[in-house]
N, C-alpha and C. Protein backbone atom coordinates (compact mmCIF):
# COMPACT_ATOMS: atom_id res chain seq x y z
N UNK A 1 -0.32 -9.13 -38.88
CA UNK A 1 0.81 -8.33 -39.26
C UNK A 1 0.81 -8.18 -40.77
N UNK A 2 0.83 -6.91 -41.50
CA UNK A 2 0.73 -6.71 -42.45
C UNK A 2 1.78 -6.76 -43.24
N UNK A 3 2.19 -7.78 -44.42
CA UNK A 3 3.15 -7.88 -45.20
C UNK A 3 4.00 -6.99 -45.36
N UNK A 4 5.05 -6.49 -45.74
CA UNK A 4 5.84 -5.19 -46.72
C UNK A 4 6.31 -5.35 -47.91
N UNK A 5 6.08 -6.69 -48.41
CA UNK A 5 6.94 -7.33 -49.82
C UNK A 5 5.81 -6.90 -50.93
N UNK A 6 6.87 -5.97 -51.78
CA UNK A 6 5.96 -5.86 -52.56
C UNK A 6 4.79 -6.74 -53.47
N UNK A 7 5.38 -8.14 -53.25
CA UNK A 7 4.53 -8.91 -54.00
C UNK A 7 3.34 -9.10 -53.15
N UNK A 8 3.33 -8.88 -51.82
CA UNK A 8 2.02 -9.14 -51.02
C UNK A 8 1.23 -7.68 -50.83
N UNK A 9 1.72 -6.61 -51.59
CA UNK A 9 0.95 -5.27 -51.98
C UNK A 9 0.13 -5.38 -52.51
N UNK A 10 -1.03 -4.81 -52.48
CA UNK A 10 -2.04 -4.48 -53.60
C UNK A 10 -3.26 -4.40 -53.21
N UNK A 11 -4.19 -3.91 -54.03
CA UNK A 11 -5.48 -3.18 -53.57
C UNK A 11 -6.56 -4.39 -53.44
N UNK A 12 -6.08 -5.92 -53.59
CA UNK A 12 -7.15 -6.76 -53.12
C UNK A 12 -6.12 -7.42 -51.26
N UNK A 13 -5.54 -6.61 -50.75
CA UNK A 13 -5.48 -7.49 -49.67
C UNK A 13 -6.28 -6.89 -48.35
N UNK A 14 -6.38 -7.21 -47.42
CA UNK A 14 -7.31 -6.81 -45.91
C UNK A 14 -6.65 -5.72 -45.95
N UNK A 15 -8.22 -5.18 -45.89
CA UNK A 15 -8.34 -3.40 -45.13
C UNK A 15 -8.06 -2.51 -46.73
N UNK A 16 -7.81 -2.71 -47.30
CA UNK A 16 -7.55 -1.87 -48.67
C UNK A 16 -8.66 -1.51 -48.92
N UNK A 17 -8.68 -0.14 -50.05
CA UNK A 17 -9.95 0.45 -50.00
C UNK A 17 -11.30 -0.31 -51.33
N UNK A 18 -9.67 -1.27 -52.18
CA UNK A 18 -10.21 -1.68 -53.14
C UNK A 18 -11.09 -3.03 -52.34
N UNK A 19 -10.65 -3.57 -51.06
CA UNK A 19 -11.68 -4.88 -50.76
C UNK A 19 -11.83 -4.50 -48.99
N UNK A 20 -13.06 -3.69 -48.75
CA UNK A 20 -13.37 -3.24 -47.72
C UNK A 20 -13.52 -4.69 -46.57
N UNK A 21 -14.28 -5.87 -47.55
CA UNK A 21 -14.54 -7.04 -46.85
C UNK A 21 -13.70 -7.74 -46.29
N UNK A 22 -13.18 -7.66 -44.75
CA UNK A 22 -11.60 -8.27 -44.59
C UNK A 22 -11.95 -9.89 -44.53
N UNK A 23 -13.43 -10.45 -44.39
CA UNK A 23 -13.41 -11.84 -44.32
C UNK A 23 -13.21 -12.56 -46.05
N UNK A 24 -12.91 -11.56 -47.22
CA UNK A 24 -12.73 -11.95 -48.30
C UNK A 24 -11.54 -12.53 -48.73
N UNK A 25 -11.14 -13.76 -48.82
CA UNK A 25 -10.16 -14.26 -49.04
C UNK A 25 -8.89 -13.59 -49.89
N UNK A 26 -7.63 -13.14 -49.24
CA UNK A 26 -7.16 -12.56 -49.81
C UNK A 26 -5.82 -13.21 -50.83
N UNK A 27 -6.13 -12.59 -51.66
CA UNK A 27 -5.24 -12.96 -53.46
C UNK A 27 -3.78 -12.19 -53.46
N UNK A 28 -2.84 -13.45 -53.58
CA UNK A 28 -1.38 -12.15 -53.46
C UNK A 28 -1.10 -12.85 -55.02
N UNK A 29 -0.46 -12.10 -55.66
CA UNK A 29 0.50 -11.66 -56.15
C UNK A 29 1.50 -12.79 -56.43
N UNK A 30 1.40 -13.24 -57.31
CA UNK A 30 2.98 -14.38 -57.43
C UNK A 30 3.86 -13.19 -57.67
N UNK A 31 5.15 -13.55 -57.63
CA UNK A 31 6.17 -12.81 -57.85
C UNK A 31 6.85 -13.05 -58.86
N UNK A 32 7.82 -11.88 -59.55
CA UNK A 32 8.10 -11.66 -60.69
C UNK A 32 8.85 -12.62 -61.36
N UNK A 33 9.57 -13.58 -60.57
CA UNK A 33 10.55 -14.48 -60.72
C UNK A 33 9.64 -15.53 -60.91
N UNK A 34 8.82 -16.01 -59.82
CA UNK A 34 7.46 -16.97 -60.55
C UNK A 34 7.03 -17.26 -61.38
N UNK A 35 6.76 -16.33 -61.82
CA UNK A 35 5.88 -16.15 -62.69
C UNK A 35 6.83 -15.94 -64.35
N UNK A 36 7.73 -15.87 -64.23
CA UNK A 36 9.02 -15.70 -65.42
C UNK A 36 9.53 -16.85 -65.34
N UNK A 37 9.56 -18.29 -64.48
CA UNK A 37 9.94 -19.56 -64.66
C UNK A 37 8.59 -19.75 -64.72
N UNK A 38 7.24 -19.57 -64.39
CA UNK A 38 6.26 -20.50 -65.12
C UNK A 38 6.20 -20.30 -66.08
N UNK A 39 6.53 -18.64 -66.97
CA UNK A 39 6.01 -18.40 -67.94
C UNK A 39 7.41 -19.63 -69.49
N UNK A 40 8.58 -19.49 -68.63
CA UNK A 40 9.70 -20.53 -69.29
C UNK A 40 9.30 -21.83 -69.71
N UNK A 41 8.70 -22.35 -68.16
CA UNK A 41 8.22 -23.83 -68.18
C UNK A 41 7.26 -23.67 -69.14
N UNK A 42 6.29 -23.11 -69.15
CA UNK A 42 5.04 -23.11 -70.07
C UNK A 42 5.54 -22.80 -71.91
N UNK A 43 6.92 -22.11 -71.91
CA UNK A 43 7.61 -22.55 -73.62
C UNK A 43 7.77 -24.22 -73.63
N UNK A 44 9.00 -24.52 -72.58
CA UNK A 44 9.27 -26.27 -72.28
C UNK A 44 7.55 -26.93 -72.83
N UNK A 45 6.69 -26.88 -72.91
CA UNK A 45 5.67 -27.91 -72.56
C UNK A 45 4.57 -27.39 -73.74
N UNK A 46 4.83 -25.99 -74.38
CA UNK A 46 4.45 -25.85 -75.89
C UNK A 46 5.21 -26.32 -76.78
N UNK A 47 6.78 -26.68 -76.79
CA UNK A 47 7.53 -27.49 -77.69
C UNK A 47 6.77 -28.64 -78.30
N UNK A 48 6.30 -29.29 -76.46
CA UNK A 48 5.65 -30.75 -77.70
C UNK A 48 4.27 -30.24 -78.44
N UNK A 49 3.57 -29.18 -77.89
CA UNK A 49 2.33 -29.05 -78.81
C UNK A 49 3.11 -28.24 -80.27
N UNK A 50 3.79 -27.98 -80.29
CA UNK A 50 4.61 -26.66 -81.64
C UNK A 50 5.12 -28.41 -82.60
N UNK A 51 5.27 -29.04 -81.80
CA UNK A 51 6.15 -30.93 -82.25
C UNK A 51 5.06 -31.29 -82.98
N UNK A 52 4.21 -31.71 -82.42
CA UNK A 52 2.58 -32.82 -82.49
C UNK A 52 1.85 -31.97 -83.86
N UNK A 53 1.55 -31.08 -83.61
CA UNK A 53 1.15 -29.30 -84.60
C UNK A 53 1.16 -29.54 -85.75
N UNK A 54 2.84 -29.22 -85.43
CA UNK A 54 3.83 -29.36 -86.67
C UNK A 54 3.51 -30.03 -87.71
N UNK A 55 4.06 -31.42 -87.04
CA UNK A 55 4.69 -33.11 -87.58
C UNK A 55 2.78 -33.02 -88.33
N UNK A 56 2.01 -32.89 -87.56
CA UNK A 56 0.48 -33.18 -88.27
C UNK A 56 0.16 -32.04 -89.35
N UNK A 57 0.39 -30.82 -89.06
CA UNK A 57 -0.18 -30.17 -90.48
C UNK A 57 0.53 -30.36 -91.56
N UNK A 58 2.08 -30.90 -91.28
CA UNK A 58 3.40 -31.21 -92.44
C UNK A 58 2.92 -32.48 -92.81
N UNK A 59 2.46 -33.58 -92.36
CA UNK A 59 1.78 -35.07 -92.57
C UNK A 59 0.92 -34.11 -93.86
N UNK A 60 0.08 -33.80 -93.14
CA UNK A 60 -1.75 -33.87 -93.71
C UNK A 60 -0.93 -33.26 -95.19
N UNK A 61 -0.04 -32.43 -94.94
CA UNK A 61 0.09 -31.02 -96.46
C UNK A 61 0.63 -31.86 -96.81
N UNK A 62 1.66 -32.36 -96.47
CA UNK A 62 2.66 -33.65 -97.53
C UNK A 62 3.71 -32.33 -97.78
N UNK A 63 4.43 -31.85 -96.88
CA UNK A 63 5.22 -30.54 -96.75
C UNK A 63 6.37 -31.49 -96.65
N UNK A 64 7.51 -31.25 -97.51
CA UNK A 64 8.63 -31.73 -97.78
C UNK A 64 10.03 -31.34 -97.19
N UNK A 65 9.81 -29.65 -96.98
CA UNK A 65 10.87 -28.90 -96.22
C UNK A 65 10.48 -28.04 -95.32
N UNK A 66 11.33 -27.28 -94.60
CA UNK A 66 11.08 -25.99 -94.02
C UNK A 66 10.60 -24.62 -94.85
N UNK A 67 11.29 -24.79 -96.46
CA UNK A 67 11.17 -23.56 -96.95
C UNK A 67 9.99 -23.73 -97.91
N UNK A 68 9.32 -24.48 -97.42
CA UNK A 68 7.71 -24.93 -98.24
C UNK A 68 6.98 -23.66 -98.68
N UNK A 69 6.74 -23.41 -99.60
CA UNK A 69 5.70 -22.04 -99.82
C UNK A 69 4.92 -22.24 -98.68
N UNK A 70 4.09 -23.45 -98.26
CA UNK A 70 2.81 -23.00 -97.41
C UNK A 70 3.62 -23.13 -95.71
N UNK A 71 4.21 -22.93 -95.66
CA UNK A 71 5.03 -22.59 -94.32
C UNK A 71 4.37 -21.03 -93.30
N UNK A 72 3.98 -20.28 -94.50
CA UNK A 72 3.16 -19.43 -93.13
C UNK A 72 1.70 -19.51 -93.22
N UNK A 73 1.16 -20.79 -94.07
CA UNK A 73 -0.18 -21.81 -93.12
C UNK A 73 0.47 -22.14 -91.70
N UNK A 74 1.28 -22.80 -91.84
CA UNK A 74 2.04 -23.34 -91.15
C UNK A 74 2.11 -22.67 -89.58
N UNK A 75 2.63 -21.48 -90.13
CA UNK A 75 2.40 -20.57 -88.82
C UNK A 75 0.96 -19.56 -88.30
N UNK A 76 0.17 -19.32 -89.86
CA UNK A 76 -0.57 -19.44 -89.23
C UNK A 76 -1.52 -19.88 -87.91
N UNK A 77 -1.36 -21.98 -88.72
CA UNK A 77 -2.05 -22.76 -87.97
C UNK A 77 -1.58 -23.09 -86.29
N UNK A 78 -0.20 -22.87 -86.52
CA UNK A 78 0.05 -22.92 -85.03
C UNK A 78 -0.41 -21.66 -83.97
N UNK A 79 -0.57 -20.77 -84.77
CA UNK A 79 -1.25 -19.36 -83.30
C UNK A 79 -2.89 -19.89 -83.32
N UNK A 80 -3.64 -20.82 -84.58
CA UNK A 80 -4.74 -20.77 -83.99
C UNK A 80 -4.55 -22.17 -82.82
N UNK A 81 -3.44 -23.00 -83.00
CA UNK A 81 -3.78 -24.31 -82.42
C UNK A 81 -3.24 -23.32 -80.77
N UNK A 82 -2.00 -22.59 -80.44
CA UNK A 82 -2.09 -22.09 -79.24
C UNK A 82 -3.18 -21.09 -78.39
N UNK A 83 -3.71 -20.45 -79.35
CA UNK A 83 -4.63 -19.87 -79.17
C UNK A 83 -5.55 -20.46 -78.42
N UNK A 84 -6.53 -21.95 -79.12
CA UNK A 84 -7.34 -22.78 -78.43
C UNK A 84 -6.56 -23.39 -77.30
N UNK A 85 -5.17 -23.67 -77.41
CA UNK A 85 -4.96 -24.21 -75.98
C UNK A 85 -4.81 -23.51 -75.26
N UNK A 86 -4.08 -21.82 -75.52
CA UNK A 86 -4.35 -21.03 -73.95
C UNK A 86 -5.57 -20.99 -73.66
N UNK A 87 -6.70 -20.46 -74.83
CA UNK A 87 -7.76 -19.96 -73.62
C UNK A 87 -8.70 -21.11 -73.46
N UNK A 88 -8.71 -22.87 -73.64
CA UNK A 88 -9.34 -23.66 -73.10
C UNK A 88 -8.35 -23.46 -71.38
N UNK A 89 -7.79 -23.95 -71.20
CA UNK A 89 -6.64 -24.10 -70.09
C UNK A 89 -7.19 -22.72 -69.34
N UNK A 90 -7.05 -21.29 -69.91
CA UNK A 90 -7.22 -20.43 -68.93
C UNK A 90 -8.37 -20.35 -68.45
N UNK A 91 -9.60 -20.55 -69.35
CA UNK A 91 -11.01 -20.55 -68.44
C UNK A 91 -11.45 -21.43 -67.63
N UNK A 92 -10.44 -22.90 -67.37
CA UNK A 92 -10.15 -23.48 -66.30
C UNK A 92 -9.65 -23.64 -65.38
N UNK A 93 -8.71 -21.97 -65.24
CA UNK A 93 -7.88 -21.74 -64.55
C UNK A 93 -6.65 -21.60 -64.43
N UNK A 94 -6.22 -22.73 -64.90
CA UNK A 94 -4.41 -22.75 -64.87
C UNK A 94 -4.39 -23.93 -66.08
N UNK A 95 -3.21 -23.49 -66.43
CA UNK A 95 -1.94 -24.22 -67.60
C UNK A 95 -1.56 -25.64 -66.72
N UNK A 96 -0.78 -26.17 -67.40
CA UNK A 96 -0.19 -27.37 -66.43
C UNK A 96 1.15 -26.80 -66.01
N UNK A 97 1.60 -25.81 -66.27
CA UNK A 97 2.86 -24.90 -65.69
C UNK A 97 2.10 -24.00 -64.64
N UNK A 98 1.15 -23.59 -65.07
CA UNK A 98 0.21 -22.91 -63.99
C UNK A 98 0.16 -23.36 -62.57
N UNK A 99 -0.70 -24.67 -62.77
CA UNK A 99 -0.63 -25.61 -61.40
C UNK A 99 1.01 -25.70 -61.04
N UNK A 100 2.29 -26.48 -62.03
CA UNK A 100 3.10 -26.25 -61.63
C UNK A 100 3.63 -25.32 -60.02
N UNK A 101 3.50 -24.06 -60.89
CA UNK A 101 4.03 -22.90 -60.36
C UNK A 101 2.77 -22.17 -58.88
N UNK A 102 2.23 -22.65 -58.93
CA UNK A 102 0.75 -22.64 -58.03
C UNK A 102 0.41 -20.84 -58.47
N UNK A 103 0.07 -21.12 -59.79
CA UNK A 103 -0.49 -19.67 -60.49
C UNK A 103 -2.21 -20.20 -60.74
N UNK A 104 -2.53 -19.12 -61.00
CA UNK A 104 -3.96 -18.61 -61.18
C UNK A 104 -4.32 -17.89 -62.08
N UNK A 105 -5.07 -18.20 -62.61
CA UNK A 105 -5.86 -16.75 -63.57
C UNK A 105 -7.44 -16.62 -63.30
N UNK A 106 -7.30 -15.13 -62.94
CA UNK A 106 -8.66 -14.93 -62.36
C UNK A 106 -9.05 -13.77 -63.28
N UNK A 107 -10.21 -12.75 -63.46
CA UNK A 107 -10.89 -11.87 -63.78
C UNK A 107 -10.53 -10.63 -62.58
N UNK A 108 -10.82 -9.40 -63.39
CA UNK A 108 -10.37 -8.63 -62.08
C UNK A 108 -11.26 -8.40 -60.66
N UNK A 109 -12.38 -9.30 -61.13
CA UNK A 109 -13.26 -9.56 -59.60
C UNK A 109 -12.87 -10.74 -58.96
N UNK A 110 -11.77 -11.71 -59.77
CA UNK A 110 -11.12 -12.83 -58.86
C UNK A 110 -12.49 -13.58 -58.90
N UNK A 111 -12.96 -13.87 -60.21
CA UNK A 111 -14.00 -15.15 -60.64
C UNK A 111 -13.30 -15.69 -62.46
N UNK A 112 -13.94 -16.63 -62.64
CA UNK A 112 -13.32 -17.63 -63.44
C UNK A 112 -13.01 -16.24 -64.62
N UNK A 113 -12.15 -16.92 -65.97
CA UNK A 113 -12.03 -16.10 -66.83
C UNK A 113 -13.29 -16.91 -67.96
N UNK A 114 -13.81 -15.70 -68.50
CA UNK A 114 -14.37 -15.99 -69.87
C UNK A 114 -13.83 -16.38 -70.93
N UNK A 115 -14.52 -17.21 -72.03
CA UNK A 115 -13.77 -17.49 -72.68
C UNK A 115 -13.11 -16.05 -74.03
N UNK A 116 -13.93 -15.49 -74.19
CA UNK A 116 -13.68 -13.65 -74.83
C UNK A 116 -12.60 -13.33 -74.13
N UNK A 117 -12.76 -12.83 -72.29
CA UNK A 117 -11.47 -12.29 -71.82
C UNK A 117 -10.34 -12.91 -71.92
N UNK A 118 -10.58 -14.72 -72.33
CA UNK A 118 -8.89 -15.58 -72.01
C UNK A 118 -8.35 -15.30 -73.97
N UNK A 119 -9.21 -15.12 -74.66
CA UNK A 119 -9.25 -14.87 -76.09
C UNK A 119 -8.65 -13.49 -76.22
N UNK A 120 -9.07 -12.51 -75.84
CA UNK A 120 -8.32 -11.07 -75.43
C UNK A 120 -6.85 -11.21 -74.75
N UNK A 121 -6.66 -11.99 -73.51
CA UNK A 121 -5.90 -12.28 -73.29
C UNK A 121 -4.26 -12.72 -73.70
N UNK A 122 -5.13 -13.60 -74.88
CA UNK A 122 -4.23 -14.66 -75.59
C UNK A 122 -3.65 -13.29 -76.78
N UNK A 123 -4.62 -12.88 -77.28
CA UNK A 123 -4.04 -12.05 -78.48
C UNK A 123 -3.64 -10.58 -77.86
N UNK A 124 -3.23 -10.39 -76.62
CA UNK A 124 -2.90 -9.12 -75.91
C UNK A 124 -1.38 -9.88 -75.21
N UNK A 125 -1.01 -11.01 -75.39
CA UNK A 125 0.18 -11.56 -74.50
C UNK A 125 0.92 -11.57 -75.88
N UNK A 126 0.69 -11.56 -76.99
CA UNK A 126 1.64 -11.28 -78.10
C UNK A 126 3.06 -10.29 -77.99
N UNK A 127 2.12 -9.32 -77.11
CA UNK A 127 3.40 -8.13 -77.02
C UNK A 127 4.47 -8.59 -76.16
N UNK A 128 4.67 -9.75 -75.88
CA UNK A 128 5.75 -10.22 -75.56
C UNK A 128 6.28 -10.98 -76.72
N UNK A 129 6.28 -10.97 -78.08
CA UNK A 129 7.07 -10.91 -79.08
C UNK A 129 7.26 -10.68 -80.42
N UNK A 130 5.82 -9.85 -80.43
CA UNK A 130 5.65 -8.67 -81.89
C UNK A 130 6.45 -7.51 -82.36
N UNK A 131 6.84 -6.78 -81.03
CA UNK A 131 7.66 -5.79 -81.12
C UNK A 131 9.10 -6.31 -81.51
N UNK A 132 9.79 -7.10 -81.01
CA UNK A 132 11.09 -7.32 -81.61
C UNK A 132 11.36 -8.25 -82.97
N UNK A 133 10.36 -8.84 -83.00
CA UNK A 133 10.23 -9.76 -84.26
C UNK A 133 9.95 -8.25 -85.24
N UNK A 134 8.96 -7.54 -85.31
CA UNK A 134 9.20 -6.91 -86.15
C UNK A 134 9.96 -6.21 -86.54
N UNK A 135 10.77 -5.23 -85.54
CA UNK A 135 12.30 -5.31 -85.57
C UNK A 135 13.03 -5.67 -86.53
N UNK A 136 12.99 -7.14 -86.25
CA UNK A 136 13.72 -7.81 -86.75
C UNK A 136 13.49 -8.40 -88.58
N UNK A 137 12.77 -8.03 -88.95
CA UNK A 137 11.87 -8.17 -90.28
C UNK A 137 12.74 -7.72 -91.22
N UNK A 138 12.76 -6.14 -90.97
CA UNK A 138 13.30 -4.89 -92.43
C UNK A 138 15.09 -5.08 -92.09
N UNK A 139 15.62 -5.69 -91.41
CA UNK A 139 16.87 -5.59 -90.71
C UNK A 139 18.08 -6.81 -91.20
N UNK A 140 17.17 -8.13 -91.26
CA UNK A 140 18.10 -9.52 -91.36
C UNK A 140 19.08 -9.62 -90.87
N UNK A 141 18.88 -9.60 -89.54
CA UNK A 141 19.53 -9.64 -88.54
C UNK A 141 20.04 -10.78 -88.42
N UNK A 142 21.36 -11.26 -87.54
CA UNK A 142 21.49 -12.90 -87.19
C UNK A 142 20.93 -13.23 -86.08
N UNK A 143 21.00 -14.66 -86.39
CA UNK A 143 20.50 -15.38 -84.80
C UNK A 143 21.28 -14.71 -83.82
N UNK A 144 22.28 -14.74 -83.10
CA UNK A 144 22.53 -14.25 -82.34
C UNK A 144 22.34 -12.84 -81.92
N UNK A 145 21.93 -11.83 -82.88
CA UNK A 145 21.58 -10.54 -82.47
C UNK A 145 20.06 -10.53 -82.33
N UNK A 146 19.01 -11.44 -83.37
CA UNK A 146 18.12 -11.08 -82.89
C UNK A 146 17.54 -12.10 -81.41
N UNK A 147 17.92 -13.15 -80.79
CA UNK A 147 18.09 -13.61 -79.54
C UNK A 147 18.19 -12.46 -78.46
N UNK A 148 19.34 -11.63 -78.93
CA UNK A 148 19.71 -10.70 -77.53
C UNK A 148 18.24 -9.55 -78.09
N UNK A 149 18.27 -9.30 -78.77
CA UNK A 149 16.61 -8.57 -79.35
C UNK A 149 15.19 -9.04 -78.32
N UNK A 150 15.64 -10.49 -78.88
CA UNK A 150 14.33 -10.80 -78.41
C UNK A 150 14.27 -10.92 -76.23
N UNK A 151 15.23 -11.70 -76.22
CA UNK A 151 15.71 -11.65 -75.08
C UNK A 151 15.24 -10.33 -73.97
N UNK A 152 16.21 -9.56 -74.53
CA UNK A 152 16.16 -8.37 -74.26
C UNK A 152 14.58 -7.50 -73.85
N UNK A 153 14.17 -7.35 -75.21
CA UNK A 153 12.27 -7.03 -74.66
C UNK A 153 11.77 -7.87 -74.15
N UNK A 154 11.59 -9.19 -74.05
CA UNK A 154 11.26 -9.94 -73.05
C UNK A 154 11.68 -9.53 -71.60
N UNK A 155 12.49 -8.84 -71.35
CA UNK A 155 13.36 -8.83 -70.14
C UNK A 155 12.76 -6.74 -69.52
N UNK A 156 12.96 -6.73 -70.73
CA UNK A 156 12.19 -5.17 -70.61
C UNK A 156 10.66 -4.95 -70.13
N UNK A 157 9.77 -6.05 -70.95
CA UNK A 157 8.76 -6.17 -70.70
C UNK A 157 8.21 -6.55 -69.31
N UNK A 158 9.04 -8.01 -69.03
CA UNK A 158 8.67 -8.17 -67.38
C UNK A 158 9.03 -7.27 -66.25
N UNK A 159 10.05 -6.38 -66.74
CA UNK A 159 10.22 -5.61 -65.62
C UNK A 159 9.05 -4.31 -65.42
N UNK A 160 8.92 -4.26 -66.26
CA UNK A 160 7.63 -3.24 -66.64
C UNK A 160 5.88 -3.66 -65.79
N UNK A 161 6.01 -4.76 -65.40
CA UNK A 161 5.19 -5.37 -64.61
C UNK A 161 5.37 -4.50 -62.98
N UNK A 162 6.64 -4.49 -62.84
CA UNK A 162 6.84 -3.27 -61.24
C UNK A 162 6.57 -2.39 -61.45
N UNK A 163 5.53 -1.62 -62.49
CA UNK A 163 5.43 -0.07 -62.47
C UNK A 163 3.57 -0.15 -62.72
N UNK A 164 3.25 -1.64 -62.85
CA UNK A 164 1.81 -1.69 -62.45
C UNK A 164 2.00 -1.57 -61.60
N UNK A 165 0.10 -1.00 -60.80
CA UNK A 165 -0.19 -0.63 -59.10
C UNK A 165 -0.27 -2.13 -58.85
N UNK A 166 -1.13 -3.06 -59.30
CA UNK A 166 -0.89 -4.52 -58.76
C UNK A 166 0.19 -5.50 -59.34
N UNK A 167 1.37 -4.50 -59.86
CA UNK A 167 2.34 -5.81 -60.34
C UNK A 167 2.29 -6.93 -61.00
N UNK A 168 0.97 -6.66 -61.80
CA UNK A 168 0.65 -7.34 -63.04
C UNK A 168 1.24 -6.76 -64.18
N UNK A 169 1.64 -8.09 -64.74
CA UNK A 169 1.65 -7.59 -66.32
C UNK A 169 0.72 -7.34 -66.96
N UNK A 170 1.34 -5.98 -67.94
CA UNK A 170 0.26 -4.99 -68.52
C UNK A 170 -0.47 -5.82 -69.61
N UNK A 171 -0.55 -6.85 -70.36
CA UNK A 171 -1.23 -7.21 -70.97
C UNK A 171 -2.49 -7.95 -70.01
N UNK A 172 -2.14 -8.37 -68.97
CA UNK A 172 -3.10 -9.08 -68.33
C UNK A 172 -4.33 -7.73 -67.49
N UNK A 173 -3.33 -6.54 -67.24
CA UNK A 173 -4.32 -5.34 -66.92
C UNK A 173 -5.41 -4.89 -67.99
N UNK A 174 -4.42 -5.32 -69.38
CA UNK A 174 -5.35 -4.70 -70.61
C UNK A 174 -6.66 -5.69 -70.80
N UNK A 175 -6.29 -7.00 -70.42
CA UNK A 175 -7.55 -7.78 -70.69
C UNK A 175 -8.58 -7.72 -69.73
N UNK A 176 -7.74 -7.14 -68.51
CA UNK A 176 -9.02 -7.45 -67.38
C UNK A 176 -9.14 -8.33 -66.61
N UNK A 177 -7.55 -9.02 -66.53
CA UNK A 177 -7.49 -11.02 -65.93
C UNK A 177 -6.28 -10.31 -64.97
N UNK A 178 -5.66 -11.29 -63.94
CA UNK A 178 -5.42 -11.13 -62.81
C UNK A 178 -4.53 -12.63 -62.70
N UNK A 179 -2.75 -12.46 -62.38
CA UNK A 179 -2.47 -13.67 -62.06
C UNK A 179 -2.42 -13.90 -60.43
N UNK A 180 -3.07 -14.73 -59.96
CA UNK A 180 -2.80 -14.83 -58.29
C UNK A 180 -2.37 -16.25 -57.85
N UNK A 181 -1.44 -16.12 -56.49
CA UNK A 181 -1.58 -17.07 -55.85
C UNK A 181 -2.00 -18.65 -55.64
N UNK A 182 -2.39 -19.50 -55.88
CA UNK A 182 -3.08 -20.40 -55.63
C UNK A 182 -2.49 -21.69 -56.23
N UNK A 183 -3.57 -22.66 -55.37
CA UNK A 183 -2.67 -24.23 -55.43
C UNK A 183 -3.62 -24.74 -56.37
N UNK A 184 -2.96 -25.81 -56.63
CA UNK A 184 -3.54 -26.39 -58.04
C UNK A 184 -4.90 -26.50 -57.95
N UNK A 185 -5.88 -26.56 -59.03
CA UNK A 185 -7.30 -26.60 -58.93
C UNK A 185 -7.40 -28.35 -59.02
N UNK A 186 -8.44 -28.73 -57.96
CA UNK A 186 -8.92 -30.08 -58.66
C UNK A 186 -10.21 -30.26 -59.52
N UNK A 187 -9.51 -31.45 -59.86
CA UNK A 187 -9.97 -31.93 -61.11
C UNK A 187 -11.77 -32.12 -61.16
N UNK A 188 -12.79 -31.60 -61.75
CA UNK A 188 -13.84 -31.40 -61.92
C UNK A 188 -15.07 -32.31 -62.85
């Protein structure tokens, strides 16, 4: 019996024209809500790496305040330190929110990710908060307005995932990666 939920739609399930092979294991779709509490949990559990980061490049600099001149090293160094931890984690498959949430990251042939495509990846998932931060730049906005800012395109953005044909988010279409289904990977 063939699903009707949109999250079990899409051109990799039996009989579709995109996977003629019906003995090919078929890949659904986490759903939008899923995948928007893994993507939450997975802020929860960068805190302590943004903590550890931090506390060590402020050690090593001998950084005294927040308003330190070298404060956007600072931020620099933290997109390269997330950077290496998304795409080690993604070419293994899943995050530890990943497994959590029994998510996946696959390639759009549904084989491991490269480390280039999880690197593409990583610097293509930005647009979930370039656009309103910049926004927010020429403006000096308050916390509370730019929150509902940010909030807000965040909220814009995931919905924008229902107007992909596979209900992926468009940064993950742009890289060429695929979130699916699946239970935690073991350990190797």
């Amino acid at each position: 019996m063939a699903s009707s939920s949109p999250e079990a739609s899409g051109p990799d399930q039996p009989g579709s024209p995109a996977n003629p092979a019906t003995s090919a294991p078929v890949s659904i779709v986490p759903g939008l809500w899923r995948r928007m509490a893994c993507w939450l949990y997975e802020g929860m559990l960068l805190f302590a790496v943004v903590f550890v980061s931090g506390w060590l490049f402020s050690t090593l600099g001998q950084m005294r305040d927040a308003m330190d001149s070298r404060r956007h090293l600072l931020q620099a160094f933290l997109f390269v330190v997330f950077g290496v931890y998304f795409v080690w984690f993604w070419t293994k498959g899943q995050t530890l929110a990943m497994k959590t949430w029994n998510i996946r990251i696959v390639d759009a042939h549904g084989q491991p990710v490269s480390q280039r495509r999880a690197l593409a990846r990583y610097l293509l998932s930005w647009v979930w908060f370039l656009p309103p931060l910049a926004a927010i730049a020429p403006f000096k906005l308050s916390g509370g307005e730019s929150t509902v800012l940010i909030f807000g395109w965040v909220a814009i953005w995931a919905l924008l995932a229902r107007f992909h044909p596979d209900r992926q988010f468009w940064h993950d279409a742009w890289a060429g990666t695929r979130l699916i289904t699946s239970k935690p990977m073991s350990r190797r």
